[in-house]
Protein backbone atom coordinates (compact mmCIF):
# COMPACT_ATOMS: atom_id res chain seq x y z
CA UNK A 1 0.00 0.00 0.00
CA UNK A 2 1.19 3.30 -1.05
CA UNK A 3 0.12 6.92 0.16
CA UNK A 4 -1.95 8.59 -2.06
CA UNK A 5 0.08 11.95 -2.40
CA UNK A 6 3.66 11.19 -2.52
CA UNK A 7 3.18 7.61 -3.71
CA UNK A 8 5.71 6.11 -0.88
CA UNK A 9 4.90 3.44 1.15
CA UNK A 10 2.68 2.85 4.20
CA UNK A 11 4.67 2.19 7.12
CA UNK A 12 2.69 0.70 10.03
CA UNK A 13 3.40 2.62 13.58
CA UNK A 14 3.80 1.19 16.59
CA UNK A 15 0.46 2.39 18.32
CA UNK A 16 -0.55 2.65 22.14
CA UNK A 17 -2.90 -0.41 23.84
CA UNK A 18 -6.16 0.60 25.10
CA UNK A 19 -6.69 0.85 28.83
CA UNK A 20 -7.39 -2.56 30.71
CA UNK A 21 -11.00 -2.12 31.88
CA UNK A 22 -12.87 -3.97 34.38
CA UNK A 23 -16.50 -4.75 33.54
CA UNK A 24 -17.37 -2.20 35.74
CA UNK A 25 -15.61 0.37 34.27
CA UNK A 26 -16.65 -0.49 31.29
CA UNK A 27 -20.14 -0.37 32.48
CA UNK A 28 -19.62 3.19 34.03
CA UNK A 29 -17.78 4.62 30.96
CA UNK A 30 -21.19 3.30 28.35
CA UNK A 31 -23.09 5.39 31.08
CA UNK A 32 -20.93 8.26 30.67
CA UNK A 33 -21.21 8.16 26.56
CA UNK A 34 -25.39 7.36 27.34
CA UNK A 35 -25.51 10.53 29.71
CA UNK A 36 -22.98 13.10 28.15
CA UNK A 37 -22.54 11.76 24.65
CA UNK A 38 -18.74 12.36 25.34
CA UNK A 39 -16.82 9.73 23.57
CA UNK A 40 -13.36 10.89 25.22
CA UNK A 41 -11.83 7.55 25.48
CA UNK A 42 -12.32 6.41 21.99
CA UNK A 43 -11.04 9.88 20.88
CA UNK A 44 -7.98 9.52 22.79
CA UNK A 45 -7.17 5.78 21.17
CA UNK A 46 -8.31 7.65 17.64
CA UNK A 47 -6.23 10.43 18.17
CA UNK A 48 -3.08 8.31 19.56
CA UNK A 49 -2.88 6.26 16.27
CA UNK A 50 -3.49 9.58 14.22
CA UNK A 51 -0.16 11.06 15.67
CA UNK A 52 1.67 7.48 15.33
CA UNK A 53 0.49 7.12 12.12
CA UNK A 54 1.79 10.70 10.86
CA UNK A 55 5.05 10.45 12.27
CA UNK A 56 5.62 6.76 10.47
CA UNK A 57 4.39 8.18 7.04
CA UNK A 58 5.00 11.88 6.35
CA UNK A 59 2.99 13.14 3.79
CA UNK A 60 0.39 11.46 4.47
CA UNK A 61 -2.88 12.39 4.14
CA UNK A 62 -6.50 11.09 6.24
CA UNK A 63 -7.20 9.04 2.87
CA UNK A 64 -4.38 7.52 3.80
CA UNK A 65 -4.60 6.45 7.84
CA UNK A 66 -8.47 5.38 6.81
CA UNK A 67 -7.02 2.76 3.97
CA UNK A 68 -5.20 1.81 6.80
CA UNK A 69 -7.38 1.72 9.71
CA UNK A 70 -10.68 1.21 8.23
CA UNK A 71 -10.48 -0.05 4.73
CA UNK A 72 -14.49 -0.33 4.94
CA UNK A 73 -14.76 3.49 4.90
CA UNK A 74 -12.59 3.71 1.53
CA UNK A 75 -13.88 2.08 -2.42
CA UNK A 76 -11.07 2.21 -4.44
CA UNK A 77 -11.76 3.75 -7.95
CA UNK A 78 -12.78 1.29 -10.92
CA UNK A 79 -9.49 0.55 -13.14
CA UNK A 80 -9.55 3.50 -15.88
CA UNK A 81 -8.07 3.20 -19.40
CA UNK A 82 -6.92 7.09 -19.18
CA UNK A 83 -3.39 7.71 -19.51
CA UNK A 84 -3.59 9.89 -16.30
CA UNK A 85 -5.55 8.19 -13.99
CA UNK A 86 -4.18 9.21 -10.71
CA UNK A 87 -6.95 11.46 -10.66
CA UNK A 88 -9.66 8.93 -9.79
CA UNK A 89 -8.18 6.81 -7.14
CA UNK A 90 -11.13 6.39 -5.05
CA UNK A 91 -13.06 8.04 -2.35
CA UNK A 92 -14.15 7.89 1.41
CA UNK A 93 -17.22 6.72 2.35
CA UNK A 94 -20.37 8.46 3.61
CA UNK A 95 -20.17 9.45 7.16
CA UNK A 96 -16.64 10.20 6.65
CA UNK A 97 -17.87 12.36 4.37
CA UNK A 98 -20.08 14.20 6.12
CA UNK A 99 -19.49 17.69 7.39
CA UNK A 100 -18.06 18.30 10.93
CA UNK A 101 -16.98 14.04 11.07
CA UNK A 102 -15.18 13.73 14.14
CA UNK A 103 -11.90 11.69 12.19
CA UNK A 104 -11.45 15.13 10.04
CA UNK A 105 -11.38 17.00 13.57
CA UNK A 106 -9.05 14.91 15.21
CA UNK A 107 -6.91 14.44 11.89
CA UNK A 108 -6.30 18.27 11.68
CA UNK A 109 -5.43 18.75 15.04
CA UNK A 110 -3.02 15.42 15.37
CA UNK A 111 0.70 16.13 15.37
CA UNK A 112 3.27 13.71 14.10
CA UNK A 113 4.37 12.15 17.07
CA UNK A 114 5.23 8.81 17.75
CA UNK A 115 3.89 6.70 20.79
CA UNK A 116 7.07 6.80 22.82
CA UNK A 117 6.84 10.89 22.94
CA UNK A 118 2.92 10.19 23.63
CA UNK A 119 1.14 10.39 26.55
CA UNK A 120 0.25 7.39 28.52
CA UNK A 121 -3.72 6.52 27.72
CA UNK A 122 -3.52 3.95 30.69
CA UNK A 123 -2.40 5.40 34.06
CA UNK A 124 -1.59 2.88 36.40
CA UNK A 125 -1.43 5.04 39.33
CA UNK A 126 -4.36 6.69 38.83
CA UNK A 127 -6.44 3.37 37.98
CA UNK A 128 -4.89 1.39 41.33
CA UNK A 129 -6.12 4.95 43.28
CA UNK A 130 -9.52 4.59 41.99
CA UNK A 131 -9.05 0.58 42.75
CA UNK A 132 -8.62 1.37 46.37
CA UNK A 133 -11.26 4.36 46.86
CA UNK A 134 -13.81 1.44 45.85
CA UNK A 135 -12.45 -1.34 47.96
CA UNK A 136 -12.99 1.31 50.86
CA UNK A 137 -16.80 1.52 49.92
CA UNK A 138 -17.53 -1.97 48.85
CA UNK A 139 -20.43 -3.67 50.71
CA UNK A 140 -19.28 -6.85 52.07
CA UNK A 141 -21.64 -9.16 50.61
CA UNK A 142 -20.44 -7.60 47.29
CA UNK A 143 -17.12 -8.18 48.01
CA UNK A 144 -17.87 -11.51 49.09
CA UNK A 145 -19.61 -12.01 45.71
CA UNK A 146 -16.84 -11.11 44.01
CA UNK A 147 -14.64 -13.79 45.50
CA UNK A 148 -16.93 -16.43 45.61
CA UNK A 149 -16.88 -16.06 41.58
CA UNK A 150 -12.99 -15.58 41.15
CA UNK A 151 -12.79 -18.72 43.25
CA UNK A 152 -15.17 -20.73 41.69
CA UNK A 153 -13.94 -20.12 38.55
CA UNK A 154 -10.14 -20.78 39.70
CA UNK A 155 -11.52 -24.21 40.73
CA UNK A 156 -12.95 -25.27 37.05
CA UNK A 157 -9.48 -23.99 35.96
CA UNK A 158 -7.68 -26.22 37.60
CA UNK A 159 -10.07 -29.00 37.17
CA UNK A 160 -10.52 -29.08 33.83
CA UNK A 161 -6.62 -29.10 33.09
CA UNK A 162 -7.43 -32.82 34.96
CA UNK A 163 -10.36 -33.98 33.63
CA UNK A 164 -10.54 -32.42 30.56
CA UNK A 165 -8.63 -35.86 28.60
CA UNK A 166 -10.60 -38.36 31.13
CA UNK A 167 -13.17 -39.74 28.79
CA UNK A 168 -15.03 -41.52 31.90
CA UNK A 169 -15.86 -37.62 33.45
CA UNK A 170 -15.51 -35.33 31.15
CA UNK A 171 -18.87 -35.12 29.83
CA UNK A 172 -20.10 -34.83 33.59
CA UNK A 173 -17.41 -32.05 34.27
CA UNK A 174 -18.46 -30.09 31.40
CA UNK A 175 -22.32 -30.41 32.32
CA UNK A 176 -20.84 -28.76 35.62
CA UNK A 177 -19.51 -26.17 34.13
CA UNK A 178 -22.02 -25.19 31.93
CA UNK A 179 -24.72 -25.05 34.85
CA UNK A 180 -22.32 -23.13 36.84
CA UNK A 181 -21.37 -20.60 34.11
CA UNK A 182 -25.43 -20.27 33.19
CA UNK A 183 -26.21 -19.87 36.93
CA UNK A 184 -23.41 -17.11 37.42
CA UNK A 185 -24.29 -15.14 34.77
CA UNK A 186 -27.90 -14.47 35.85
CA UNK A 187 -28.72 -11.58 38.29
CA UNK A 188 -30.01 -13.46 41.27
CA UNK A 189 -27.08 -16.13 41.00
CA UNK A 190 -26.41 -15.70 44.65
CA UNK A 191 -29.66 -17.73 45.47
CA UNK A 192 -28.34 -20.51 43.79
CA UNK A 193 -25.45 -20.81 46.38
CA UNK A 194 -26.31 -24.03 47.40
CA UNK A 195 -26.26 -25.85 44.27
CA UNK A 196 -23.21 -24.01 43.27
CA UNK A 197 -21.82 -25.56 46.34
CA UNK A 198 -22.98 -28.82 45.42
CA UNK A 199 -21.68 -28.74 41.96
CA UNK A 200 -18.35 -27.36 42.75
CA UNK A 201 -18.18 -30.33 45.72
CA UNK A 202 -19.16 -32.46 42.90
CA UNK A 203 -16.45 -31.49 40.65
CA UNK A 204 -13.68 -31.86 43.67
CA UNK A 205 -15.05 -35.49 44.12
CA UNK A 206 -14.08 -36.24 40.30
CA UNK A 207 -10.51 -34.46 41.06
CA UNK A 208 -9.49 -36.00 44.43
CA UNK A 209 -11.53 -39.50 43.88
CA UNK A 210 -12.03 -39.92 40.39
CA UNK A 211 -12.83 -44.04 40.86
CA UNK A 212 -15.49 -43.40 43.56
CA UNK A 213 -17.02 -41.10 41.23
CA UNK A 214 -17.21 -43.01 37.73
CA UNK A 215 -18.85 -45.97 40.52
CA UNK A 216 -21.46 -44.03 41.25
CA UNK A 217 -21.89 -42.82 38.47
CA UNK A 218 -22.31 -46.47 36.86
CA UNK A 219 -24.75 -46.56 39.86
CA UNK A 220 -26.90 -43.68 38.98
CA UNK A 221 -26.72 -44.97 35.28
CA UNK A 222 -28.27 -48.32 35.93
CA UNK A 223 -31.03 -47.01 38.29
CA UNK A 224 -34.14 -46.41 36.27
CA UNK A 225 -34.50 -42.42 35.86
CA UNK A 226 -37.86 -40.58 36.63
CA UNK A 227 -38.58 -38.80 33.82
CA UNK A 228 -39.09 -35.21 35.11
CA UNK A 229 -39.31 -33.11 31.68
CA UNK A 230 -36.82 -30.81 33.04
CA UNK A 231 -32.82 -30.94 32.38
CA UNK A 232 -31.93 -29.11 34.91
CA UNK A 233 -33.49 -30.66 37.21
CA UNK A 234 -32.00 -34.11 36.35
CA UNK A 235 -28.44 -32.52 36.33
CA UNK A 236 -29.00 -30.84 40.18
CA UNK A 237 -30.32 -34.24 41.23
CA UNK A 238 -27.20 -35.70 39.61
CA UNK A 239 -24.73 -33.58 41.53
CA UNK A 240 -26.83 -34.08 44.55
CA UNK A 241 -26.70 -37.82 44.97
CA UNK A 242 -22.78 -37.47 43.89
CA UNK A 243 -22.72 -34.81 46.95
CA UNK A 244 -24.77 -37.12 49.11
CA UNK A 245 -22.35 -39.68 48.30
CA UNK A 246 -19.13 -38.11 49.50
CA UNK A 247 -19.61 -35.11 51.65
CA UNK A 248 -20.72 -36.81 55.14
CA UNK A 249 -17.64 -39.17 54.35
CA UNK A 250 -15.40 -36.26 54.09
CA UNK A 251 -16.59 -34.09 57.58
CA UNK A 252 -16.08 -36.93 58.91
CA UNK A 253 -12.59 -37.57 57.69
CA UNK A 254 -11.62 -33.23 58.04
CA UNK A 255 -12.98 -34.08 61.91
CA UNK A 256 -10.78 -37.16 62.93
CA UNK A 257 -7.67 -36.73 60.37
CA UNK A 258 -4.48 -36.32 62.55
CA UNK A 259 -2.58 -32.95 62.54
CA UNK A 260 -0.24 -34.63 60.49
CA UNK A 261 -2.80 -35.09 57.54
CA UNK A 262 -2.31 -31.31 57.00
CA UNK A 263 0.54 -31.77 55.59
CA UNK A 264 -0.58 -33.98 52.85
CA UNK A 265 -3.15 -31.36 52.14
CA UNK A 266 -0.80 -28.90 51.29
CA UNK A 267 1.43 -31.51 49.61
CA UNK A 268 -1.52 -33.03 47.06
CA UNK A 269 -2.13 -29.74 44.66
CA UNK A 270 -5.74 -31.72 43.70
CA UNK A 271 -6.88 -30.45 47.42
CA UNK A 272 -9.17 -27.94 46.36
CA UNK A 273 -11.07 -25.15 48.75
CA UNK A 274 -14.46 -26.63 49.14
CA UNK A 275 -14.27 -26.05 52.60
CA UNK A 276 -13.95 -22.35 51.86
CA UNK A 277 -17.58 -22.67 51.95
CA UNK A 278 -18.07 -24.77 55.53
CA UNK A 279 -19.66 -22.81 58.38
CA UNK A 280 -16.92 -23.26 60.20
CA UNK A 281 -14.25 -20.67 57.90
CA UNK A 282 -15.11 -17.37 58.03
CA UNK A 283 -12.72 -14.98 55.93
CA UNK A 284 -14.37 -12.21 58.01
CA UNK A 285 -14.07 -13.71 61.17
CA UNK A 286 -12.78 -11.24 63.45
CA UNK A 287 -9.68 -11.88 66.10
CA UNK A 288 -9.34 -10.22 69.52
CA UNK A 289 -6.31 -7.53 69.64
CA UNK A 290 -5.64 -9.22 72.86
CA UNK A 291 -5.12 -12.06 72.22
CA UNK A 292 -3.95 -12.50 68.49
CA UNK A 293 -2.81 -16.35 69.25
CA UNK A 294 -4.95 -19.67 68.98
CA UNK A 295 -6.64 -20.66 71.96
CA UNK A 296 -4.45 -23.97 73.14
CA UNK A 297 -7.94 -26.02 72.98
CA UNK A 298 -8.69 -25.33 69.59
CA UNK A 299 -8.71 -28.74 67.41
CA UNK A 300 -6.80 -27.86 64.84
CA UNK A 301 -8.06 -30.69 62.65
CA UNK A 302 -10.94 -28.04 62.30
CA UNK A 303 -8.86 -25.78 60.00
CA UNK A 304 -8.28 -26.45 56.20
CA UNK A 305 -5.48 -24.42 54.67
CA UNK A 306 -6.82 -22.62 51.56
């Protein structure tokens, strides 16, 4: 691709990345745009590769940077059998066309400069400030929220590097994580915490004891089914009798395990954090300022490491 003016080539800058948004910054600047019609942030980005763009190709001309950016806004010119026919090369489309269009604007106020000179469009400083002004603020049920979902989804991670090639459970670990992906990304997911529970239990059964669960699954297979009509409802009563199956086995076992089983918890990486989610650990739990040590009668079979 040449330019259209000098007829040297198009050099491709080095541009600037766009800011790393969170969704709910993302959310709040659509509200912004919605409320103000300001469109600041995408006329910074615009503007950014403007002034890259000139300094990589001088001489250039807006016909130019929109070949390069946006080849949909330019229709190149039908081949002509004129000797001269430079003078129909092609033409920019409609709403760049248009009078007072926000890329002539920008174009004519954009200096050459390339994105080392530029400005920073992401400011880390200011972005961790604004991090820590809302972590001040945040309700703790929404915070809680929050990490229930990071960890949840850490969990599947990690499963499904393990039981992603196991023919016997992968079909049933996908069914997991389709429920718990569905659930999560309705409003009210957070009275579905239960069967979240369940399922995620259900998916640490197939990590820790992956023979215990393809038995009962064989089990459940060969026990006639009552047809319900409802899917869902046969997958929660799936994970439930899988839950049923293990979890009294396993208070009991987190109850009379020696202190020295703690160590193989933190040696086996399949130990997952189920028991993030037992009544008994409390991330908000609050310690005495007197007394910041263990009481000597505490069992300490009662605490999991996470």
């Amino acid at each position: 691709m040449t330019m259209l003016e000098t007829g040297e080539p198009i050099y491709s800058p080095i541009t600037q990345e766009g800011p790393l948004l969170t969704e709910d910054l993302i959310k709040e600047t659509e509200e912004l745009v919605l409320r103000t019609g300001s469109v600041g942030a995408g006329c910074s980005q615009l503007l950014s590769d403007m002034q890259a763009f000139k300094a990589a190709n001088p001489g250039c001309i807006l016909e130019d940077f929109v070949r390069w950016i946006s080849p949909p806004d330019w229709t190149e010119a039908e081949p002509s059998n004129e000797v001269n026919s430079s003078v129909t090369r092609g033409q920019l489309s409609c709403r760049m066309k248009k009078e007072g269009n926000l890329w002539r604007e920008l174009w004519d106020t954009a200096k050459p400069l390339p994105t080392i000179k530029q400005t920073p469009l992401f400011d880390e400083d200011l972005a961790v400030e604004g991090i820590l002004n809302y972590l001040e603020d945040i309700p703790t049920c929404e915070l809680f929220q929050q990490l229930f979902v990071s960890l949840l989804s850490l969990g599947f991670t990690i499963a499904e590097e393990k039981l992603s090639g196991n023919e016997s459970l992968s079909k049933l670990f996908y069914d997991c994580k389709d429920y718990v992906v569905a659930t999560c990304q309705k409003s009210v997911w957070n009275d579905k915490m239960e069967d979240l529970c369940q399922v995620y239990e259900t998916v640490e059964k197939m990590v820790v004891t992956p023979e215990e669960v393809i038995k009962t699954i064989k089990q459940a297979e060969e026990t006639p089914a009552i047809e319900n009509g409802n899917g869902s409802s046969e997958l929660k009563r799936r994970f439930k009798k899988l839950s049923l199956n293990f979890g009294g086995k396993d208070k009991q076992q987190h109850r009379k395990s020696p202190p020295k089983d703690r160590k193989d918890s933190v040696d086996n990486p399949s130990r997952s954090f189920a028991s993030f989610f037992d009544s008994k650990s409390s991330i908000f739990s609050k310690i005495s300022p007197k007394n910041l040590s263990p009481p000597s009668s505490l069992d300490e079979s009662d605490w999991t490491l996470v």
